[in-house]
Protein backbone atom coordinates (compact mmCIF):
# COMPACT_ATOMS: atom_id res chain seq x y z
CA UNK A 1 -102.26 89.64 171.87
CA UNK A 2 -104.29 86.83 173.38
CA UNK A 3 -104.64 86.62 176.85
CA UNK A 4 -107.53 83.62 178.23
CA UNK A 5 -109.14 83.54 181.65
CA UNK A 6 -111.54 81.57 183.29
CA UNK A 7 -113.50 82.96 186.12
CA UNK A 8 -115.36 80.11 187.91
CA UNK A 9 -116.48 78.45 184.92
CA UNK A 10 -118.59 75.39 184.89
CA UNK A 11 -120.18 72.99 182.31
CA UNK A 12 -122.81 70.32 182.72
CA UNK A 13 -124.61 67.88 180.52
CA UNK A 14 -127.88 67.45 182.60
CA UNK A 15 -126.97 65.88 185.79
CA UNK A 16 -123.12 65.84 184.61
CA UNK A 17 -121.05 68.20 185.86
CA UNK A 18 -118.02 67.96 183.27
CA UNK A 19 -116.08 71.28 184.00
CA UNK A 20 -116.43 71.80 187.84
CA UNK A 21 -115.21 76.07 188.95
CA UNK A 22 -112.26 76.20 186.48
CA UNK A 23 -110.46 79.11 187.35
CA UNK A 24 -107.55 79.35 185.51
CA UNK A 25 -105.06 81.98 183.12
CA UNK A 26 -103.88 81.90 179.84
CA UNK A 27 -101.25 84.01 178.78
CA UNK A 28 -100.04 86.06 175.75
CA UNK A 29 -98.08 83.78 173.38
CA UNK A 30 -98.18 80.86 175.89
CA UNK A 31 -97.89 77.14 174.61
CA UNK A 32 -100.16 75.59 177.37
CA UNK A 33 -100.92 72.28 177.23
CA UNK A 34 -103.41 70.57 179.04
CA UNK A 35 -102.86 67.15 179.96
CA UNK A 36 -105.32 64.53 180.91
CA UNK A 37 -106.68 61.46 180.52
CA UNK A 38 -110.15 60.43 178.51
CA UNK A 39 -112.80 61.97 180.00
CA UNK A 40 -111.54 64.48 182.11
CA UNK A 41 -112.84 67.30 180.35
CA UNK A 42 -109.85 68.58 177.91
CA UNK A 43 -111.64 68.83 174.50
CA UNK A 44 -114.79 70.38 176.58
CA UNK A 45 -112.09 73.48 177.56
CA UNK A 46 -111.34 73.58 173.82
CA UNK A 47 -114.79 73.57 172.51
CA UNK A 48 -115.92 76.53 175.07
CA UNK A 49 -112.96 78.67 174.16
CA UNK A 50 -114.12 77.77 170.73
CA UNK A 51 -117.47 78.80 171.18
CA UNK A 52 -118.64 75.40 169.72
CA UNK A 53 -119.58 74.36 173.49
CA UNK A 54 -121.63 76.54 175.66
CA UNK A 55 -120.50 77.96 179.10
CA UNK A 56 -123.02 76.30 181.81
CA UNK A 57 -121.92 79.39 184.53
CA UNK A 58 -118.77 81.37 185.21
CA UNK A 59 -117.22 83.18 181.96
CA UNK A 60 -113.67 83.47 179.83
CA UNK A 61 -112.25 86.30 179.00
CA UNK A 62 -110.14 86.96 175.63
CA UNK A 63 -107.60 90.35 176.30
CA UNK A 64 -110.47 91.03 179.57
CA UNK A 65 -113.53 90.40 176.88
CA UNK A 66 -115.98 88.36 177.91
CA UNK A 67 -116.69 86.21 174.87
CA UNK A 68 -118.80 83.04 176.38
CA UNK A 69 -122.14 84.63 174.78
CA UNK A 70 -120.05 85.16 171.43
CA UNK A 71 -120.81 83.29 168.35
CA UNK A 72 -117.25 80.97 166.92
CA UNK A 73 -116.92 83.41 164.12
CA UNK A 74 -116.75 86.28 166.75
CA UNK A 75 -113.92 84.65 168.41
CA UNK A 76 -110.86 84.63 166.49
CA UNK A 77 -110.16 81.06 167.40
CA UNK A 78 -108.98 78.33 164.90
CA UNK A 79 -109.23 74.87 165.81
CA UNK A 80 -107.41 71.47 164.66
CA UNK A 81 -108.83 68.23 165.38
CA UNK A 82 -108.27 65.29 166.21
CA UNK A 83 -109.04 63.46 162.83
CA UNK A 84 -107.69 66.29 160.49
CA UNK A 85 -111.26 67.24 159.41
CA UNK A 86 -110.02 67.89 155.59
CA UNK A 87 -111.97 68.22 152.70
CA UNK A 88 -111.46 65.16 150.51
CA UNK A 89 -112.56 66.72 147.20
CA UNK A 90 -110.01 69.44 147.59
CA UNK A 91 -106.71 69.95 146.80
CA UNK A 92 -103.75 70.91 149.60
CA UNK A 93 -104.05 74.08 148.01
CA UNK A 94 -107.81 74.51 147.99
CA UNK A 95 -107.99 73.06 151.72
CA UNK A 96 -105.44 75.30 153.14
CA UNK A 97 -106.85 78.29 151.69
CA UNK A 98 -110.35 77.77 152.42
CA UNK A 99 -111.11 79.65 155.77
CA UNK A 100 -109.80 82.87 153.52
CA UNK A 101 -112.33 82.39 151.13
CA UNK A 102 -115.14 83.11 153.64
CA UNK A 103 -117.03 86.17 151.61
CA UNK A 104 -116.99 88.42 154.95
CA UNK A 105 -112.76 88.17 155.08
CA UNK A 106 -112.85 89.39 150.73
CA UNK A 107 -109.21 88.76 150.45
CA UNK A 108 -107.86 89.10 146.96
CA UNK A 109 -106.95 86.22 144.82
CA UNK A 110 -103.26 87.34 145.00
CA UNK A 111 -103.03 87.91 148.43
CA UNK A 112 -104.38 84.23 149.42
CA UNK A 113 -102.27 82.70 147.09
CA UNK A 114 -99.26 84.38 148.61
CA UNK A 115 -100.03 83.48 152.24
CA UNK A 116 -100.85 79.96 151.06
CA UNK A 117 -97.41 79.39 149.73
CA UNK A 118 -96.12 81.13 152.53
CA UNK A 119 -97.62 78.69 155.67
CA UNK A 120 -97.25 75.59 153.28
CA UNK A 121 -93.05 76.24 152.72
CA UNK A 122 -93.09 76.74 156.87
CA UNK A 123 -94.77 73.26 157.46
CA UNK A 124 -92.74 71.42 154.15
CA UNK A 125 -95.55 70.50 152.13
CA UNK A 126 -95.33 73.11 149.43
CA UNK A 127 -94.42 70.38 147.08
CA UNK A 128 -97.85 68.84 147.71
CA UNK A 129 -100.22 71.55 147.22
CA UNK A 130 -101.99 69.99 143.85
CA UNK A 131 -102.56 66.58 145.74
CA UNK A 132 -105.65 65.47 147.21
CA UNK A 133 -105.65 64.26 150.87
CA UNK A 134 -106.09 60.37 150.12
CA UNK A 135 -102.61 61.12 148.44
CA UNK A 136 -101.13 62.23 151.60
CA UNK A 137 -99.48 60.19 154.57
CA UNK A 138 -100.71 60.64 157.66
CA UNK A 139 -97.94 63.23 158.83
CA UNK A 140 -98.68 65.13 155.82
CA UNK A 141 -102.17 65.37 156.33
CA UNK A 142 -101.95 66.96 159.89
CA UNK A 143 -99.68 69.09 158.42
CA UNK A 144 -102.25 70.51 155.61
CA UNK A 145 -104.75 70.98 159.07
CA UNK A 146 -102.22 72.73 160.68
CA UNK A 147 -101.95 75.22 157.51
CA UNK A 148 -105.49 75.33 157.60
CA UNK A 149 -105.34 76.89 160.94
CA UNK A 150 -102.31 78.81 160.45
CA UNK A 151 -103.46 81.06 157.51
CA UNK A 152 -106.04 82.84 159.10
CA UNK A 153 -103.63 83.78 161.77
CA UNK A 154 -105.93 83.95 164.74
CA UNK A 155 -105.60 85.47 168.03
CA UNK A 156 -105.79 81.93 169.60
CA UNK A 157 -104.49 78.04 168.52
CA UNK A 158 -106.47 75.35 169.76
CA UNK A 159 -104.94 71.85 168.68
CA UNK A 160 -106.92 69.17 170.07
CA UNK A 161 -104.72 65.66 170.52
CA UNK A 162 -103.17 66.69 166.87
CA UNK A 163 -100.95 63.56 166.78
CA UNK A 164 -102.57 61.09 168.56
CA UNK A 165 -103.12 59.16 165.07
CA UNK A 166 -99.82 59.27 164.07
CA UNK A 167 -96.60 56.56 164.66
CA UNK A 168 -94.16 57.53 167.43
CA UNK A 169 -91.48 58.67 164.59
CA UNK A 170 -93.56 60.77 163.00
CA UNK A 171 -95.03 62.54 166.55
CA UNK A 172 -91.56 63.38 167.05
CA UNK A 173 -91.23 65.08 164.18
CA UNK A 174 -94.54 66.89 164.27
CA UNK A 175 -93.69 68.14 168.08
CA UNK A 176 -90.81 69.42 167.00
CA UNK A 177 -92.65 70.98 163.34
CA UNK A 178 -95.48 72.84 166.27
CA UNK A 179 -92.53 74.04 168.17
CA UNK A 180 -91.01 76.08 165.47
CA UNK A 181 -94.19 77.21 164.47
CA UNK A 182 -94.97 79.03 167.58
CA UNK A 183 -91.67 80.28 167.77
CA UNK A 184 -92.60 81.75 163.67
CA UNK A 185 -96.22 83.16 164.20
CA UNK A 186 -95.99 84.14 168.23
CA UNK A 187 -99.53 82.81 168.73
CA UNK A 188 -101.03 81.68 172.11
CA UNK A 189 -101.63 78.29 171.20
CA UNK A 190 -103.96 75.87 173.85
CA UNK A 191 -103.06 72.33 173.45
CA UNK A 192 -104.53 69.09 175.06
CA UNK A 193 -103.30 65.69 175.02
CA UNK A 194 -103.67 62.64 177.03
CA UNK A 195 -99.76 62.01 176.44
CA UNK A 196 -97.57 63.11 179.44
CA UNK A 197 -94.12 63.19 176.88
CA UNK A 198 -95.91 65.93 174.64
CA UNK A 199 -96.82 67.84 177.43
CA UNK A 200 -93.39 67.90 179.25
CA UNK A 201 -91.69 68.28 175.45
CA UNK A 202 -94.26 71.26 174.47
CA UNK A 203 -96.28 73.17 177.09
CA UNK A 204 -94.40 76.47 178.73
CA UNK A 205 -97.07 75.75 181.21
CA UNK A 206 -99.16 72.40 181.58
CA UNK A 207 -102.72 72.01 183.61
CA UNK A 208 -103.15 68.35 184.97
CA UNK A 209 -107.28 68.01 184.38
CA UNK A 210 -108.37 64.97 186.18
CA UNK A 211 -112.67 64.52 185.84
CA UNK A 212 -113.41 68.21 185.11
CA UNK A 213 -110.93 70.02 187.79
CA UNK A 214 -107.77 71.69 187.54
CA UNK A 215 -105.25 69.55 189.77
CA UNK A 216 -101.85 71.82 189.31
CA UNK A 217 -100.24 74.02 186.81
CA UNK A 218 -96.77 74.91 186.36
CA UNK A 219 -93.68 74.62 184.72
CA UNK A 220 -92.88 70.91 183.27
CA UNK A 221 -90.20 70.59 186.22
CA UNK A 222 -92.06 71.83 188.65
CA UNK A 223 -94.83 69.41 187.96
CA UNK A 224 -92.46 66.68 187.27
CA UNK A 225 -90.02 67.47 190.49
CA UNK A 226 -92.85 68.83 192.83
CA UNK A 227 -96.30 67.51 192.04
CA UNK A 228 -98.98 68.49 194.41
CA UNK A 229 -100.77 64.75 195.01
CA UNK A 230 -100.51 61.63 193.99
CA UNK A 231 -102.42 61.80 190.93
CA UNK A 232 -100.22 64.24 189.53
CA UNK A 233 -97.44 61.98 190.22
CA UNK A 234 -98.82 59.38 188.38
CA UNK A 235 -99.41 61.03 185.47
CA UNK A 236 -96.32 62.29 184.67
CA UNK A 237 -93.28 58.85 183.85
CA UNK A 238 -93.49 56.24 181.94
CA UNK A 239 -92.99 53.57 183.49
CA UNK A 240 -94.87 55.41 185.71
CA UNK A 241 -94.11 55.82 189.73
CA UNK A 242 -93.84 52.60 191.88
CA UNK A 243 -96.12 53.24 195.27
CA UNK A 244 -95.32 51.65 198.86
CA UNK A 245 -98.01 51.06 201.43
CA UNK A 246 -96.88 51.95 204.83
CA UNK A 247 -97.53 54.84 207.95
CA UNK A 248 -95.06 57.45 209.55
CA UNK A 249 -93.67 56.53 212.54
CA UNK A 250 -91.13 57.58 214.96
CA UNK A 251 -88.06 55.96 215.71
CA UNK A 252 -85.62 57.14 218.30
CA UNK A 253 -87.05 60.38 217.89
CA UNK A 254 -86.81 60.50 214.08
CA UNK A 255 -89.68 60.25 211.76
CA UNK A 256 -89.54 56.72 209.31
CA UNK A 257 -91.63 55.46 206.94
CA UNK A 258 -92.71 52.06 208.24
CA UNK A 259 -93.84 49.17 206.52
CA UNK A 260 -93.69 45.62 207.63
CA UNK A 261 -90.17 45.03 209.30
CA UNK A 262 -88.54 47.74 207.26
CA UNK A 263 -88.03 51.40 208.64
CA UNK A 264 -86.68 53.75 206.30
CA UNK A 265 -85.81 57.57 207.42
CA UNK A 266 -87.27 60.78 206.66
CA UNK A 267 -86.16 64.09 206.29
CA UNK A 268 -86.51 66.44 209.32
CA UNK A 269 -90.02 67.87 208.82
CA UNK A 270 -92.62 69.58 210.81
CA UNK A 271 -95.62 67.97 208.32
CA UNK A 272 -93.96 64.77 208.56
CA UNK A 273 -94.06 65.55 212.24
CA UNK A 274 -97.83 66.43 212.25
CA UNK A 275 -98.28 63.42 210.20
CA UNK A 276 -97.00 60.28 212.55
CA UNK A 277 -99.54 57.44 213.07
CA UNK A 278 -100.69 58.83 209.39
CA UNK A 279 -101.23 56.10 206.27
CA UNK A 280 -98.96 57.23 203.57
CA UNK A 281 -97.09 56.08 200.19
CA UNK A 282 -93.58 56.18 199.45
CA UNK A 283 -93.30 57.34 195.77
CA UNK A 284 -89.98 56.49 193.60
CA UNK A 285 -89.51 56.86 189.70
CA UNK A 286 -87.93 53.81 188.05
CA UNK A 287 -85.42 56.43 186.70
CA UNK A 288 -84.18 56.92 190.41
CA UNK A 289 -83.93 53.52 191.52
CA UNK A 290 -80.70 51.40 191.34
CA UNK A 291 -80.75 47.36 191.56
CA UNK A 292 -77.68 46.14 193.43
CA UNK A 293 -76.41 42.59 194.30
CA UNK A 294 -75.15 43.08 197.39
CA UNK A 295 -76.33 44.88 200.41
CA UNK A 296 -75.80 48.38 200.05
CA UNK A 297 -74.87 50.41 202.97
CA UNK A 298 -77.60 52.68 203.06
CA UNK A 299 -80.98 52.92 204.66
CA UNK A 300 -82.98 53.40 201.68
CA UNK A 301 -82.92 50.34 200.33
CA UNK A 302 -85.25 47.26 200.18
CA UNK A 303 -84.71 43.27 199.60
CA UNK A 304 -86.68 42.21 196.42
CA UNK A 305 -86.28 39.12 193.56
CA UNK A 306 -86.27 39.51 189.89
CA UNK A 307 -89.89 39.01 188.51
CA UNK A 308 -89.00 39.76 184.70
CA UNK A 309 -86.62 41.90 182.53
CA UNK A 310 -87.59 43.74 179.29
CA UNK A 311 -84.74 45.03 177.22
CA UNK A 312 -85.76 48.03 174.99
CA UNK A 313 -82.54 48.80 173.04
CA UNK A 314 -80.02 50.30 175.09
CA UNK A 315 -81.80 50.32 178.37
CA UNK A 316 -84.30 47.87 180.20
CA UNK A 317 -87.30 47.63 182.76
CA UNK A 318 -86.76 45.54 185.53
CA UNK A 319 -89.97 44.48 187.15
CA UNK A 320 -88.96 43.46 191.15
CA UNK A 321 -91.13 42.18 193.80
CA UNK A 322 -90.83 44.03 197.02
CA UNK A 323 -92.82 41.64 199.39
CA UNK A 324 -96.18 41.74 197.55
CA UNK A 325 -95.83 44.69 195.63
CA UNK A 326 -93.65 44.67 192.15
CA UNK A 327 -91.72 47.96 191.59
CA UNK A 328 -90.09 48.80 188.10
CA UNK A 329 -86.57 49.97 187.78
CA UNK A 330 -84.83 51.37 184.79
CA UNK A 331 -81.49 49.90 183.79
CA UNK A 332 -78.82 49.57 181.47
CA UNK A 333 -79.25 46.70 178.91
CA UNK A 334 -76.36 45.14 179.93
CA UNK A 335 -76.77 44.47 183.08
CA UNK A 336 -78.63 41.11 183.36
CA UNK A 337 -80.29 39.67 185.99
CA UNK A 338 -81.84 35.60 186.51
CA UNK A 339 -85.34 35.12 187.52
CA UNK A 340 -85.89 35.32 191.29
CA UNK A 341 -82.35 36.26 191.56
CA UNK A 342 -82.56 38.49 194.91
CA UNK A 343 -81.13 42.47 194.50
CA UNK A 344 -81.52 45.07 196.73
CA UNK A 345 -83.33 48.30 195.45
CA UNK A 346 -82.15 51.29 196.40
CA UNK A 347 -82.07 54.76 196.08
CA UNK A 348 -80.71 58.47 196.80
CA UNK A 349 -83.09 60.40 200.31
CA UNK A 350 -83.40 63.20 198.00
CA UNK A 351 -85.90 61.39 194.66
CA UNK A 352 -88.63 60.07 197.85
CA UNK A 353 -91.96 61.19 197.28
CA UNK A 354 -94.45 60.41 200.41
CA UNK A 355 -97.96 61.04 199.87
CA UNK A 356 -100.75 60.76 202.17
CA UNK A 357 -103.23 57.38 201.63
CA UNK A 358 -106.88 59.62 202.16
CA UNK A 359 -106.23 62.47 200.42
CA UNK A 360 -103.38 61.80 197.90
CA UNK A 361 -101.68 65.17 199.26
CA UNK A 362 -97.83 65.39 198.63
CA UNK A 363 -95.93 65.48 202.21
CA UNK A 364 -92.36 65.12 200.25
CA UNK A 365 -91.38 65.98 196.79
CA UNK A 366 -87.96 65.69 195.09
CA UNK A 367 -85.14 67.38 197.11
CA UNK A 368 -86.86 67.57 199.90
């Protein structure tokens, strides 16, 4: 059982407040990733669940224990790192095995041996165990860290960016690998990356941390579908959201997005309502965007010209200007387009996302 809770916890370096009130749950045998980019605090959580940082104010629980004035070992936390952190004199064997070794735990020869082999067949690198790290490819080597971790089966996983070293074929892999193994060991595992596609592919729950504060959890749909501002939005897509400059308006009655000559309709909505005279942004994924020749007969749609096409394989990025503003559309490779060739964008009512300009809050959100 390992249920984490922060209660108002802060951290500062001197002047720099890094955490600001985190308040935020954990629960029992929860992958929860914590996304983020540099900076924003993620390895900070880590390191003060760890006990390797020290809580500023506020305090986290472990099963309703406070354990922020606890020493590491006190814990029951294992940590993997970003750079593996092996030993390079030892062995797989000796590497994996050596948190077991610690003369408080006085595990029996035997008994190590057998949990060794046990973790190393789970993560596939039993046939490496005499081998030295410098012997070891990359994947292989987070794997051995991962084993390192797993053996002294701890109440709590912390991985911090685990595969951020590694190629894209091999993070694959390895997401998949840290899948099974939480669905093998039933460990709440905390998990921070900077890469939105691991934390959609992993986390049961995922915190966006943007410069020390919590900005939404949930589900990887509902963040995805229904995120709460526009810097959620953004952080989730790759290529990431296009973003219109324009106001709400009214128009025979109805509210419209207005930008230059173009009026495009909105969804019946008291906010939207409230919101008229308001500075907004219209929000669209390249996923949900079409590119048509002719005019399509539909309101939500927008004149633009072909700036530049990148095929990647069997799909490619169209990059269109929409007056001054280039959007990016996702397409099939086969569907080629000439420089400045003019298309029509358009798109289904239901994938807008409006956002306000001051505050980045979310007016509309997929499906309306």
């Amino acid at each position: 059982m390992a249920n984490i809770v922060f209660q108002n916890v802060r951290k500062c370096y001197g002047d720099y407040e890094a955490i600001h009130d985190l308040s935020l749950e954990i629960r029992d045998r929860e992958f929860f990733v914590i996304l983020g980019e540099s900076g924003a605090g993620k390895t900070t959580t880590l390191k003060m669940i760890a006990g390797v940082e020290p809580v500023t104010s506020g305090a986290i629980l472990l099963n309703s224990r406070p354990i922020q004035n606890l020493t590491p070992e006190e814990r029951d936390c294992a940590m993997v790192f970003e750079t593996y952190a092996l030993y390079p004199h030892l062995s797989v064997y000796e590497n994996i095995a050596f948190p077991l070794r610690a003369p408080r735990r006085r595990i029996p020869d035997d008994q190590i041996n057998q949990t060794v082999l046990q973790v190393a067949r789970v993560l596939g690198i039993d046939p490496f165990l005499d081998r030295r790290p410098a012997a070891l490819s990359g994947g292989q080597r987070q794997r051995v860290a991962l084993g390192r971790a797993l053996v002294r089966q701890p109440a709590v996983f912390l991985m911090d960016e685990p595969l951020s070293h590694l190629d894209a074929r091999l993070r694959n892999e390895m997401r998949t690998e840290i899948k099974a193994m939480r669905e093998s060991f039933g460990t709440t595992i905390v998990y921070v990356t900077h890469d939105y596609s691991e934390a959609l592919a992993l986390g049961d729950r995922i915190a966006i941390l943007h410069r020390g504060r919590i900005e939404q959890v949930g589900t990887a749909s509902q963040i995805f579908r229904r995120p709460m501002n526009r810097m959620v939005a953004e952080s989730l897509g790759d290529p990431p959201m296009n973003f219109l400059k324009g106001t709400i308006a009214l128009a025979q009655n109805q509210s419209v997005f207005a930008t230059g000559n173009w009026r495009i309709p909105l969804p019946e909505n008291p906010r939207l309502r409230e919101s008229v005279g308001k500075e907004v942004c219209l929000g669209l994924r390249p996923q949900h965007i079409r590119l048509e020749r002719n005019h399509p007969d539909t309101p939500f749609s927008l004149p633009s010209k072909l700036f530049v096409q990148e095929l990647l394989g069997d799909h490619a990025i169209a990059s269109v200007a929409v007056g001054d503003r280039l959007f990016m559309a996702l397409c099939q490779a086969d569907q080629a387009y000439s420089l400045d060739e003019p298309l029509y964008l358009a798109w289904a009512p239901e994938h807008m996302y409006l956002f306000l300009e001051d505050t980045g809050e979310t007016l509309l959100a997929e499906g309306n």
